[in-house]
PDB file of N, CA and C in Angstrom:
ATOM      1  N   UNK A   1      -3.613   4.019  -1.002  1.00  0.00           N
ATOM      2  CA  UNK A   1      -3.204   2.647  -0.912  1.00  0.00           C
ATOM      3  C   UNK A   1      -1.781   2.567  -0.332  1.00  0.00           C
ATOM      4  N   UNK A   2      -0.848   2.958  -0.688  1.00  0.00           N
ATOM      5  CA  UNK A   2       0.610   3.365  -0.531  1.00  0.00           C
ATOM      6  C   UNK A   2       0.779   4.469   1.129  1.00  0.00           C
ATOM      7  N   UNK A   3       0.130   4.866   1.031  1.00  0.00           N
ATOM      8  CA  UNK A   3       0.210   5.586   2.532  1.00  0.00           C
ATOM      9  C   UNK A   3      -0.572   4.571   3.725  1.00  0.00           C
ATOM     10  N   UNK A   4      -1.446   4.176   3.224  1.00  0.00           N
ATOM     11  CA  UNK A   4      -2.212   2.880   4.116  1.00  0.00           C
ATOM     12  C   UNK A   4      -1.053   1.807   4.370  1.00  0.00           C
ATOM     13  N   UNK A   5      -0.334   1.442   3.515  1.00  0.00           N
ATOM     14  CA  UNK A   5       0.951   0.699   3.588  1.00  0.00           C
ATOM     15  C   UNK A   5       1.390   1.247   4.260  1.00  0.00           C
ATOM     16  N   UNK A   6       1.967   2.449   4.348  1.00  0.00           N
ATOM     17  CA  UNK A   6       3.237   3.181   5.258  1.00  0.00           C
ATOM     18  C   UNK A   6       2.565   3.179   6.712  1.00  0.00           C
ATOM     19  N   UNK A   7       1.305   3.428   7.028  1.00  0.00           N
ATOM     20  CA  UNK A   7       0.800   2.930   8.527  1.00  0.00           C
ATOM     21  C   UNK A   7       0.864   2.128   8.722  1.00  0.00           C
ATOM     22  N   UNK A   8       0.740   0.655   7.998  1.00  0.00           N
ATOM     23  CA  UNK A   8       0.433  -0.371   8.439  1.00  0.00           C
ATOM     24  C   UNK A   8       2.015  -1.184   8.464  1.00  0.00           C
ATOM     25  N   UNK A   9       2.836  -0.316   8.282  1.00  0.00           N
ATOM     26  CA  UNK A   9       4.307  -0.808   8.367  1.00  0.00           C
ATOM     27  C   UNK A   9       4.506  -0.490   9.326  1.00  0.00           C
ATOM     28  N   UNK A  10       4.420   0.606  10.364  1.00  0.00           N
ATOM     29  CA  UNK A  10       4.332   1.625  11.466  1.00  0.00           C
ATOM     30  C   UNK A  10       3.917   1.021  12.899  1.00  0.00           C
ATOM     31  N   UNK A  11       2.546   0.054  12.518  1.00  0.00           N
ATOM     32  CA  UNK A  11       1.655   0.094  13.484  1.00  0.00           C
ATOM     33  C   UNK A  11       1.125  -1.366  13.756  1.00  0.00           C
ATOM     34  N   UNK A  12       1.054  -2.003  12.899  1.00  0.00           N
ATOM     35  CA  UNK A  12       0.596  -3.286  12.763  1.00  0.00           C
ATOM     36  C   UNK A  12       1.617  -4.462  12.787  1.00  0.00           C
ATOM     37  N   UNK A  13       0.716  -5.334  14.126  1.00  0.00           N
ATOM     38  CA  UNK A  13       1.974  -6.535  14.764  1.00  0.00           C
ATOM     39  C   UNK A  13       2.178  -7.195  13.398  1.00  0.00           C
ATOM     40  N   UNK A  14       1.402  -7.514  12.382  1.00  0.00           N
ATOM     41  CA  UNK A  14       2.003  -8.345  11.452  1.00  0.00           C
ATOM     42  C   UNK A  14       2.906  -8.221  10.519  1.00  0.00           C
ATOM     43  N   UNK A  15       2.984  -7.000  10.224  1.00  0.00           N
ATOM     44  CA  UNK A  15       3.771  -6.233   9.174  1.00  0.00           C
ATOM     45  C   UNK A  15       5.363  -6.203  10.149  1.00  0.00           C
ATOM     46  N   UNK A  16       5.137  -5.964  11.307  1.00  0.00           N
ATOM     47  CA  UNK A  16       6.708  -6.223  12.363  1.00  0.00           C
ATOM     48  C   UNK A  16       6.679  -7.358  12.289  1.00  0.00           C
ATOM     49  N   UNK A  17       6.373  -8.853  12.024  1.00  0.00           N
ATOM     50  CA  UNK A  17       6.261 -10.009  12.429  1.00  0.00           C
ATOM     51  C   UNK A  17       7.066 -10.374  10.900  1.00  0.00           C
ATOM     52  N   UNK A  18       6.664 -10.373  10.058  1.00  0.00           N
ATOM     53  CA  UNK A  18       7.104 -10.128   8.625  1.00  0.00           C
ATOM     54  C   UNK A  18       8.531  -9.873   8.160  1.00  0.00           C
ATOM     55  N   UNK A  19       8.370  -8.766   8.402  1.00  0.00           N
ATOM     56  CA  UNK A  19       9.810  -7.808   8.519  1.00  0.00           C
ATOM     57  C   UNK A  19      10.811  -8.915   9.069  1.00  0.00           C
ATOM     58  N   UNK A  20      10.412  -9.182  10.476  1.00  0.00           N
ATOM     59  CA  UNK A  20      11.267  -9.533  11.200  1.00  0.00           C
ATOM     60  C   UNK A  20      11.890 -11.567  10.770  1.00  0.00           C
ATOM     61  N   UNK A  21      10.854 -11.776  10.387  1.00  0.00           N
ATOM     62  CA  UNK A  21      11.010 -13.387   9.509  1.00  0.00           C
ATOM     63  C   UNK A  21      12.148 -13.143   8.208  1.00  0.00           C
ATOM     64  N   UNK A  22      11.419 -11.788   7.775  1.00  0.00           N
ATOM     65  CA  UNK A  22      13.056 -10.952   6.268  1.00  0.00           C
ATOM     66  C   UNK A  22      14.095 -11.261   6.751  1.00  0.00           C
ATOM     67  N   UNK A  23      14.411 -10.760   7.788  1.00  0.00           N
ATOM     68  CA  UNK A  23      15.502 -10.941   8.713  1.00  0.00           C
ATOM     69  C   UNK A  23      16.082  -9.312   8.679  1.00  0.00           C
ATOM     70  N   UNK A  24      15.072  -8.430   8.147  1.00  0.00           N
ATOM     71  CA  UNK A  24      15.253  -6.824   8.200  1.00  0.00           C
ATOM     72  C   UNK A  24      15.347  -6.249  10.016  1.00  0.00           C
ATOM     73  N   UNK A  25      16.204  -5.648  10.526  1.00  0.00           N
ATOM     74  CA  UNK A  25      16.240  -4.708  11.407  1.00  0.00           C
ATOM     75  C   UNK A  25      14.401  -3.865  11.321  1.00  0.00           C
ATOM     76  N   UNK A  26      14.371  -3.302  12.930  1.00  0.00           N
ATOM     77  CA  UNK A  26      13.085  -2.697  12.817  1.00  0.00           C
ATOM     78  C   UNK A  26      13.573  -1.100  12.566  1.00  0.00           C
ATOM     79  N   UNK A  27      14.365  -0.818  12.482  1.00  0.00           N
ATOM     80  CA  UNK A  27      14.355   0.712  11.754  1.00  0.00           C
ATOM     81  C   UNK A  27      14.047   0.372  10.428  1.00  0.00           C
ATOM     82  N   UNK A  28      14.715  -0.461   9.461  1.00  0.00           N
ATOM     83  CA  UNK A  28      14.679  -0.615   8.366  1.00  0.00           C
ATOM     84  C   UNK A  28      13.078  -0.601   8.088  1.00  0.00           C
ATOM     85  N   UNK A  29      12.439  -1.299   8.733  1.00  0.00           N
ATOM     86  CA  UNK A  29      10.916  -1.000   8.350  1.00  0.00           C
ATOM     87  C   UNK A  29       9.747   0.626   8.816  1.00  0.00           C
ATOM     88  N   UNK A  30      11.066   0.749   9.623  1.00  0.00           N
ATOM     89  CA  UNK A  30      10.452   2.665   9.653  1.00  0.00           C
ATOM     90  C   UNK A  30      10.757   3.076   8.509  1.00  0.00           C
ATOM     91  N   UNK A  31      11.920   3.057   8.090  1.00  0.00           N
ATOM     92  CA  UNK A  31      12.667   3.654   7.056  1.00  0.00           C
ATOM     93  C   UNK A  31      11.417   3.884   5.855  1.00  0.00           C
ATOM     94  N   UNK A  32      11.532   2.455   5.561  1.00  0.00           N
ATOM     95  CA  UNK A  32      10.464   2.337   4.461  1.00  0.00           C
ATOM     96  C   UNK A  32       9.393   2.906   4.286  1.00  0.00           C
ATOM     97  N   UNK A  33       8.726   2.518   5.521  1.00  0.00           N
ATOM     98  CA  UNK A  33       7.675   3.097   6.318  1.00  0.00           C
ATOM     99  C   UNK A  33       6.988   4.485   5.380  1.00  0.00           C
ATOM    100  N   UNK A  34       8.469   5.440   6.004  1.00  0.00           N
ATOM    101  CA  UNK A  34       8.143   7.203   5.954  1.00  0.00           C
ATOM    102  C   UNK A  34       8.829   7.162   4.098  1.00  0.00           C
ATOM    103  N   UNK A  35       9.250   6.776   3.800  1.00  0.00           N
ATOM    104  CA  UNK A  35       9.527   6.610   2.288  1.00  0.00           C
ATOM    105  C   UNK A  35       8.404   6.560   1.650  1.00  0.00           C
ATOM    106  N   UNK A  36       7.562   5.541   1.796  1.00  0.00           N
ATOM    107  CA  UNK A  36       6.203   5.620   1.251  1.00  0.00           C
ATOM    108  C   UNK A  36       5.608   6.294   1.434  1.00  0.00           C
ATOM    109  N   UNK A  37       5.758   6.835   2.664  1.00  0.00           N
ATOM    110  CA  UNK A  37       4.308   7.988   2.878  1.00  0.00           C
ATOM    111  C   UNK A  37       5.232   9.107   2.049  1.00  0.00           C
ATOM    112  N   UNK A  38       6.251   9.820   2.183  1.00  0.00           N
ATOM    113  CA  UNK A  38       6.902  10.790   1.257  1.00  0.00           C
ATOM    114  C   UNK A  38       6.572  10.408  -0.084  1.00  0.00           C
ATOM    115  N   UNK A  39       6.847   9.573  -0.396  1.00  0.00           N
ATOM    116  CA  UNK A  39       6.891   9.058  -1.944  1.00  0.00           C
ATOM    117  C   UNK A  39       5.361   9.109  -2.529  1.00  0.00           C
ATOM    118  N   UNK A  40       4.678   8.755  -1.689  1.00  0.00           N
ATOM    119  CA  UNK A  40       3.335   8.994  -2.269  1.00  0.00           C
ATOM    120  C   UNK A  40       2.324  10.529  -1.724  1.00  0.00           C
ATOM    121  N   UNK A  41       3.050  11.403  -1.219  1.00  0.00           N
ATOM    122  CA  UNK A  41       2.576  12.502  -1.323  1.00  0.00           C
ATOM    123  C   UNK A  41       3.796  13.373  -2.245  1.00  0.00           C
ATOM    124  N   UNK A  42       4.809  12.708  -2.537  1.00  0.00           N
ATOM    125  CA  UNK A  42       5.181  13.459  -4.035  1.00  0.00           C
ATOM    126  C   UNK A  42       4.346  13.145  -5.300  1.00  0.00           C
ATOM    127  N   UNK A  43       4.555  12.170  -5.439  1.00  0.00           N
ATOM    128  CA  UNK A  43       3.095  11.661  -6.505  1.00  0.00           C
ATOM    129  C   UNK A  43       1.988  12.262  -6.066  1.00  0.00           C
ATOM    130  N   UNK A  44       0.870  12.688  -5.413  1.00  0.00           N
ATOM    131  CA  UNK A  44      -0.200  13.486  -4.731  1.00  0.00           C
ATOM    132  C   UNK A  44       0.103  15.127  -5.253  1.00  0.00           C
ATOM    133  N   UNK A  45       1.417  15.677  -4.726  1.00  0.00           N
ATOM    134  CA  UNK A  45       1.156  17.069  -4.940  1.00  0.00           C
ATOM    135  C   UNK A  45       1.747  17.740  -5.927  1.00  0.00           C
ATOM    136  N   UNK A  46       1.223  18.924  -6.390  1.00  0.00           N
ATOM    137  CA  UNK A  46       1.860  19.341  -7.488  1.00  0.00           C
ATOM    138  C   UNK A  46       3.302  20.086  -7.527  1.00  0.00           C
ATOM    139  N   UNK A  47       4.167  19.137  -7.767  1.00  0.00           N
ATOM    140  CA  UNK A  47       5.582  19.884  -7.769  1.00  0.00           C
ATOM    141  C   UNK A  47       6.291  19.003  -9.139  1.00  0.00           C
ATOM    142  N   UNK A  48       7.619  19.578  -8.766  1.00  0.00           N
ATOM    143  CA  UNK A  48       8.428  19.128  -9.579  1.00  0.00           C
ATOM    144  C   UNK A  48       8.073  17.659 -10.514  1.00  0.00           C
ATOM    145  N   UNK A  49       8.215  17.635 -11.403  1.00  0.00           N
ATOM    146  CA  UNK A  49       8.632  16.677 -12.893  1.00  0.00           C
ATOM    147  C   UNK A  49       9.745  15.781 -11.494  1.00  0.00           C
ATOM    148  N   UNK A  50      10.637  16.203 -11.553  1.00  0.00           N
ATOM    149  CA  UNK A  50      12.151  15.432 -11.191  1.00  0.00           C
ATOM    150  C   UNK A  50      11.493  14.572  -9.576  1.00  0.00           C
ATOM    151  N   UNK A  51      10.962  15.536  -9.269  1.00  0.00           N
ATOM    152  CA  UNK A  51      10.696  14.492  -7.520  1.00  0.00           C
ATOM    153  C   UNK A  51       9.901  13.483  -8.073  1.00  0.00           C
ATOM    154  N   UNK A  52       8.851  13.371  -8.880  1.00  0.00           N
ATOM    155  CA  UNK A  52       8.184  12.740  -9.086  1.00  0.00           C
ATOM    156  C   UNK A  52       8.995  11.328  -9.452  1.00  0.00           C
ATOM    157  N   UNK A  53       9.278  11.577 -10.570  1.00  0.00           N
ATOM    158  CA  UNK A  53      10.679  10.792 -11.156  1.00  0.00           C
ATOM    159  C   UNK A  53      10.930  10.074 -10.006  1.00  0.00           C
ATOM    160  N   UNK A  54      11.952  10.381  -9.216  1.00  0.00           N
ATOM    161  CA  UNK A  54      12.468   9.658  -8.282  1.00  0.00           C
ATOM    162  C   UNK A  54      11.340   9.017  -7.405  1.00  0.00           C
ATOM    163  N   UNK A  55      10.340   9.788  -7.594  1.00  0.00           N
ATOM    164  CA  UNK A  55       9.306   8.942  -5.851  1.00  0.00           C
ATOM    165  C   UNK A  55       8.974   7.848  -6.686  1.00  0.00           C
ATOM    166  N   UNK A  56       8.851   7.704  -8.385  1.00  0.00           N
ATOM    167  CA  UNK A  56       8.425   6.876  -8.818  1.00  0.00           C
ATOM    168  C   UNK A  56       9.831   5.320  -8.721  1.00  0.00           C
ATOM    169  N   UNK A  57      10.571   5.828  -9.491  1.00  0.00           N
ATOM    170  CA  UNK A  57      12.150   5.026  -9.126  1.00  0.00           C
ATOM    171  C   UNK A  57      11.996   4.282  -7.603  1.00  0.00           C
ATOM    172  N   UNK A  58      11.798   5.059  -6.214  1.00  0.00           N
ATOM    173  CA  UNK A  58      11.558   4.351  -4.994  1.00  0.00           C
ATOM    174  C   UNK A  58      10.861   3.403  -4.684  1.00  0.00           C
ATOM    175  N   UNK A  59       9.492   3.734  -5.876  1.00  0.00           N
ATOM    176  CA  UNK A  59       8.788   2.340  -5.354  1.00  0.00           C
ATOM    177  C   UNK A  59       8.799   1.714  -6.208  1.00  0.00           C
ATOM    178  N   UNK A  60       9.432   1.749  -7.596  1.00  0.00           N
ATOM    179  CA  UNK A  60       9.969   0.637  -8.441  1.00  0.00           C
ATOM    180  C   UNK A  60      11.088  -0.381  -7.779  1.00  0.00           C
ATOM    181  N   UNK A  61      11.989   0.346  -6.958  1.00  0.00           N
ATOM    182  CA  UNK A  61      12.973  -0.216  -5.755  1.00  0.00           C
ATOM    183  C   UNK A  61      12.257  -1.271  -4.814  1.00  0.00           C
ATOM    184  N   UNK A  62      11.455  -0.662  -4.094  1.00  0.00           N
ATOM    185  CA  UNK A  62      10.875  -1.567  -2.795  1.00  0.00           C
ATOM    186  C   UNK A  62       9.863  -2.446  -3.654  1.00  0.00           C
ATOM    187  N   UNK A  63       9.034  -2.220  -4.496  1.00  0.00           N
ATOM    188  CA  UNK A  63       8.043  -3.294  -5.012  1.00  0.00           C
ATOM    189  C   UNK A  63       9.175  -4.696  -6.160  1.00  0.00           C
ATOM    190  N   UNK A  64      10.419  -4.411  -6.306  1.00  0.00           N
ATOM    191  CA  UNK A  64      10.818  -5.059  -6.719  1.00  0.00           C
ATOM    192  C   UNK A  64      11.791  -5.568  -5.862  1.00  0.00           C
ATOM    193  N   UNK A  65      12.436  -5.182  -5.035  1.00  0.00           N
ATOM    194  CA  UNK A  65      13.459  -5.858  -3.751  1.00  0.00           C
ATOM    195  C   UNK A  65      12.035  -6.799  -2.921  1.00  0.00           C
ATOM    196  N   UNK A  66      10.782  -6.250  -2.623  1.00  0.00           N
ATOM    197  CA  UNK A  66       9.610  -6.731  -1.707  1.00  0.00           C
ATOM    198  C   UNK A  66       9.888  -8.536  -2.345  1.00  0.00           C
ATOM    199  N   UNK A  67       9.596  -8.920  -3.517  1.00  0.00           N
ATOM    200  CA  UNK A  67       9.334 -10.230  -4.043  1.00  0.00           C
ATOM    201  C   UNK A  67      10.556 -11.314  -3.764  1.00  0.00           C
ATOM    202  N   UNK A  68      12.090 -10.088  -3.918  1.00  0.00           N
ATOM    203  CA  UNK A  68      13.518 -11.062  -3.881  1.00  0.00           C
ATOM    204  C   UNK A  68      13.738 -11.247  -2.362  1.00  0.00           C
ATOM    205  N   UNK A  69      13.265 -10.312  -1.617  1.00  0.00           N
ATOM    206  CA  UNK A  69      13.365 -10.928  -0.259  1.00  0.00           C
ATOM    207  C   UNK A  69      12.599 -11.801   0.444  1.00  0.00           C
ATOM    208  N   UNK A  70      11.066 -12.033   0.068  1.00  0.00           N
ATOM    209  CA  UNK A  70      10.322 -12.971   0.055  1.00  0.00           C
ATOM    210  C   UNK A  70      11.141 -14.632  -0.352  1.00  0.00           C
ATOM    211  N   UNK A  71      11.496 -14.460  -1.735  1.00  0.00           N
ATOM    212  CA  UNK A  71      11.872 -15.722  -1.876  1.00  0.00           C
ATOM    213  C   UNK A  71      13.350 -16.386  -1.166  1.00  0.00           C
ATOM    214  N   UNK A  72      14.554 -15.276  -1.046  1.00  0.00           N
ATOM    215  CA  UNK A  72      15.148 -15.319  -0.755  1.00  0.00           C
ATOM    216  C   UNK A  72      15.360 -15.942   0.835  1.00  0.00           C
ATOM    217  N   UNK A  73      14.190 -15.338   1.423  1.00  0.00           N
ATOM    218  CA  UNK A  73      13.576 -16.184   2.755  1.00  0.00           C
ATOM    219  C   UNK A  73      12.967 -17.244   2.734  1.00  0.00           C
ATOM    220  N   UNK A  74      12.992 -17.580   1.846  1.00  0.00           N
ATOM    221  CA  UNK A  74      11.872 -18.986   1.538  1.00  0.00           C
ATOM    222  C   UNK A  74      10.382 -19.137   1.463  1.00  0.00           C
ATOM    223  N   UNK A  75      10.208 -17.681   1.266  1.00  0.00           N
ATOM    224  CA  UNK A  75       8.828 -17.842   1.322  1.00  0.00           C
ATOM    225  C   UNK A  75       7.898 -18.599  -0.483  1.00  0.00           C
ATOM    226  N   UNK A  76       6.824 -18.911  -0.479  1.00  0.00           N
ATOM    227  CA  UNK A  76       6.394 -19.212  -1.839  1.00  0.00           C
ATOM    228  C   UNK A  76       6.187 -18.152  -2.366  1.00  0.00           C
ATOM    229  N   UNK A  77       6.274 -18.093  -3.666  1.00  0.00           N
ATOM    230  CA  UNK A  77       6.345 -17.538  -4.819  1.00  0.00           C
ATOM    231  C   UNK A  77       4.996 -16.659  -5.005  1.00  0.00           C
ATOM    232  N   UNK A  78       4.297 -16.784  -4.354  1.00  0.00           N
ATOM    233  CA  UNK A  78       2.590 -16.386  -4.066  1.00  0.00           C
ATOM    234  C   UNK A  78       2.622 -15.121  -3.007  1.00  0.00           C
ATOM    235  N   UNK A  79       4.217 -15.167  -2.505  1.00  0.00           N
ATOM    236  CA  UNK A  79       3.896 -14.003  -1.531  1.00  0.00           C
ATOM    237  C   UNK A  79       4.607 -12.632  -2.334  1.00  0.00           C
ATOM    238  N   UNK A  80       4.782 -12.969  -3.465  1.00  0.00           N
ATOM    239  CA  UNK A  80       5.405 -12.259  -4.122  1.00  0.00           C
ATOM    240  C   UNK A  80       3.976 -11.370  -4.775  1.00  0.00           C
ATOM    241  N   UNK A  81       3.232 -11.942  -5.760  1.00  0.00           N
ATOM    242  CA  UNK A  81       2.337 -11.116  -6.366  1.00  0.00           C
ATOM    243  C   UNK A  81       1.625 -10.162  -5.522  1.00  0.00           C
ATOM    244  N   UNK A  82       1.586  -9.965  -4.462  1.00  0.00           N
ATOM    245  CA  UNK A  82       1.191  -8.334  -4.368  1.00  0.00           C
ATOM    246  C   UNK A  82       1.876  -6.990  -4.778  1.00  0.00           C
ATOM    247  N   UNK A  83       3.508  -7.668  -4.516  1.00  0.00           N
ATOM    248  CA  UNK A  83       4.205  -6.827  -4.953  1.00  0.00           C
ATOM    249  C   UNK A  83       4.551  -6.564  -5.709  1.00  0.00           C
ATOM    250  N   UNK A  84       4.140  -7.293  -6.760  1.00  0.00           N
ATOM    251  CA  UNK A  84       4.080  -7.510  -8.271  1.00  0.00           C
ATOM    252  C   UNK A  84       2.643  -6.561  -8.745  1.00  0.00           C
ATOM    253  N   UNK A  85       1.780  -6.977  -8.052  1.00  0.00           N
ATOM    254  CA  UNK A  85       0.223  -6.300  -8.470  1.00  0.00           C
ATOM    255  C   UNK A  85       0.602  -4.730  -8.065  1.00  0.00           C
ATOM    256  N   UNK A  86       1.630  -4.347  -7.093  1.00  0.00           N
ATOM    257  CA  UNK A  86       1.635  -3.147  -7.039  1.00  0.00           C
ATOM    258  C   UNK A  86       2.566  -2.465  -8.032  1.00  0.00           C
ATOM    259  N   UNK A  87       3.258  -3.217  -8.708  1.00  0.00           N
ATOM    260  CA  UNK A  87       4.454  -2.936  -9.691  1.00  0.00           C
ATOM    261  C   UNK A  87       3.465  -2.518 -11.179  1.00  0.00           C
ATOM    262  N   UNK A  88       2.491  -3.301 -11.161  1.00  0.00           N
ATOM    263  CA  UNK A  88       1.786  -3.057 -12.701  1.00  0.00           C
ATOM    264  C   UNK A  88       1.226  -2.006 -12.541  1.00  0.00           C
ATOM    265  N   UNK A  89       0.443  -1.478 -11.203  1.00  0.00           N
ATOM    266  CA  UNK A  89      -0.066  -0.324 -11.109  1.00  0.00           C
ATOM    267  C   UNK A  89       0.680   0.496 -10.768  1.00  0.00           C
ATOM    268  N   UNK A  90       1.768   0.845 -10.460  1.00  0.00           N
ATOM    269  CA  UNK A  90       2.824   1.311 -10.978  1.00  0.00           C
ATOM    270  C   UNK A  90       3.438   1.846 -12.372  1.00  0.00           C
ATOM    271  N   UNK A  91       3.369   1.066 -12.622  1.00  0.00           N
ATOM    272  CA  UNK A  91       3.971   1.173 -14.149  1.00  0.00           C
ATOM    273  C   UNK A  91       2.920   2.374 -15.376  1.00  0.00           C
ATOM    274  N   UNK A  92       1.508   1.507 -14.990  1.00  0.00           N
ATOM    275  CA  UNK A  92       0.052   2.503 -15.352  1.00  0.00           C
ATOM    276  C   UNK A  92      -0.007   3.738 -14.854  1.00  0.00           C
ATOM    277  N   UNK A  93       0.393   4.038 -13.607  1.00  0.00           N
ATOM    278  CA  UNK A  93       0.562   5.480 -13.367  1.00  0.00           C
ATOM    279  C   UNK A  93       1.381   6.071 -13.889  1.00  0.00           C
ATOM    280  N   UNK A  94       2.707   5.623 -14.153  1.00  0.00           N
ATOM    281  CA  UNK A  94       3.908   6.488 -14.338  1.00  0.00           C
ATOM    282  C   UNK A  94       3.252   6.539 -16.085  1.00  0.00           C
ATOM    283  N   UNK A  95       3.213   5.874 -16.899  1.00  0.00           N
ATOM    284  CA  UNK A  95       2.743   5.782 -18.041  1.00  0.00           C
ATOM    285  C   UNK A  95       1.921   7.192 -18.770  1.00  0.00           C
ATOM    286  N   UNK A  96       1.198   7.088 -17.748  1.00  0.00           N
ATOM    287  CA  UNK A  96      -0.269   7.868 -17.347  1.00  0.00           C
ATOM    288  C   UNK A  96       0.217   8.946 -17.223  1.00  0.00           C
ATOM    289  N   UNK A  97       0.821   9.506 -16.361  1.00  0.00           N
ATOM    290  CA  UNK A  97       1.221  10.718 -16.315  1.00  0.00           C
ATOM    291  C   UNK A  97       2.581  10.925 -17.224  1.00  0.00           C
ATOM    292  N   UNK A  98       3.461  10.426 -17.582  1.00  0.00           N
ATOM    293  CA  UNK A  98       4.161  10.728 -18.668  1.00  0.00           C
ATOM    294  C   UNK A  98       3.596  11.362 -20.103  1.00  0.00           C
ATOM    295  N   UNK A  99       2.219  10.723 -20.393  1.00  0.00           N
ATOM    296  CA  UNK A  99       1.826  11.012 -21.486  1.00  0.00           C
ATOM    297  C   UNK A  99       1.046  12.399 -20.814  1.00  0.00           C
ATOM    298  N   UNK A 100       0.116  12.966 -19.831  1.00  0.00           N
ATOM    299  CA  UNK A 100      -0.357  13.848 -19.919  1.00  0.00           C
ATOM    300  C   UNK A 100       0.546  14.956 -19.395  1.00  0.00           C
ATOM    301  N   UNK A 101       1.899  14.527 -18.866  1.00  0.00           N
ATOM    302  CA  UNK A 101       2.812  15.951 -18.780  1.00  0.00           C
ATOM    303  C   UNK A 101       3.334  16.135 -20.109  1.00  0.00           C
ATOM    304  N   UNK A 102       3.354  15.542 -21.269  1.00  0.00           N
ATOM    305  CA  UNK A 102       4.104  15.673 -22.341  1.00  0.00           C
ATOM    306  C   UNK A 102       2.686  16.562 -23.192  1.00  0.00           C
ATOM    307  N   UNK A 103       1.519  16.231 -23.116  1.00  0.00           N
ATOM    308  CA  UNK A 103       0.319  16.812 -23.559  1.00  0.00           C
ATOM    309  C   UNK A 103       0.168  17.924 -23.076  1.00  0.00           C
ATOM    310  N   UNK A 104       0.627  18.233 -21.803  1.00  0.00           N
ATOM    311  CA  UNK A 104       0.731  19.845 -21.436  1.00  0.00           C
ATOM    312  C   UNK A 104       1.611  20.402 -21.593  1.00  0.00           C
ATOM    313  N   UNK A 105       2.528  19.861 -22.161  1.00  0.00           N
ATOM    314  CA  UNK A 105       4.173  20.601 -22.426  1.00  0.00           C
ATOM    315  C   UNK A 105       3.710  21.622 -23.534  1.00  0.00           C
ATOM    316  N   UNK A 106       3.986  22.850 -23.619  1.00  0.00           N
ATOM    317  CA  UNK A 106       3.817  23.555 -24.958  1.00  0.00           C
ATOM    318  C   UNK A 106       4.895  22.941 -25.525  1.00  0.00           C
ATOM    319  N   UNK A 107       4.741  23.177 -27.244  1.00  0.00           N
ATOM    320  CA  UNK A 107       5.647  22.468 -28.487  1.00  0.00           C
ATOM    321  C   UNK A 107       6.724  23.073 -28.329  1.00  0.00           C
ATOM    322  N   UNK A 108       7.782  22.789 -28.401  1.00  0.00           N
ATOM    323  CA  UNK A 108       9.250  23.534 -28.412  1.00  0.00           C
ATOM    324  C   UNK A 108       9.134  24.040 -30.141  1.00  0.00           C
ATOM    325  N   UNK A 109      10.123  24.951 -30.301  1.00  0.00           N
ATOM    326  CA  UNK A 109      10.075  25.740 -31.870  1.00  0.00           C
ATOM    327  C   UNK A 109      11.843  24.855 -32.134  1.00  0.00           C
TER     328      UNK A 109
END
């Protein structure tokens, strides 16, 4: 879902059309772009506790800046809940895996 985003930030006239109504620069929407796709193949592969952490923090960042720049542009309040719908599933993942890295943690003595 999150990497489908990062193409469609990349590639698609509407997502530049968007951006550009933000009043965001078009690097700024590369930027993002390759953030997501990084961020969601840290979440994907098996590494570090700590990257994870942070890839999670990044898109707690952009799914919550996504809604204040919406309104801040004037857009309605309606263009906000996707980025909101991606914030709850968000939240369920990180949740999710908090509890089953703590379930694989052996017990400390």
């Amino acid at each position: 879902m999150i990497i489908l985003s990062a193409y469609n930030y990349m590639t698609r006239e509407e997502v530049k059309a968007i951006c550009r109504h933000l009043g965001f620069p078009d690097y700024f929407r590369i930027e993002v772009a390759l953030a997501k796709f990084l961020g969601a193949l840290a979440l994907l592969a098996p590494i570090s506790g700590r990257i994870k952490e942070w890839a999670y923090f990044g898109f707690v960042i952009i799914f919550i800046s996504a809604p204040i720049a919406h309104l801040a542009s004037g857009d309605p309040l309606s263009q906000s809940f996707g980025a909101l719908g991606y914030l709850a599933v968000l939240a369920v993942s990180y949740i999710t895996w908090q509890k089953r890295r703590v379930a694989v943690l052996p017990a400390r003595a």
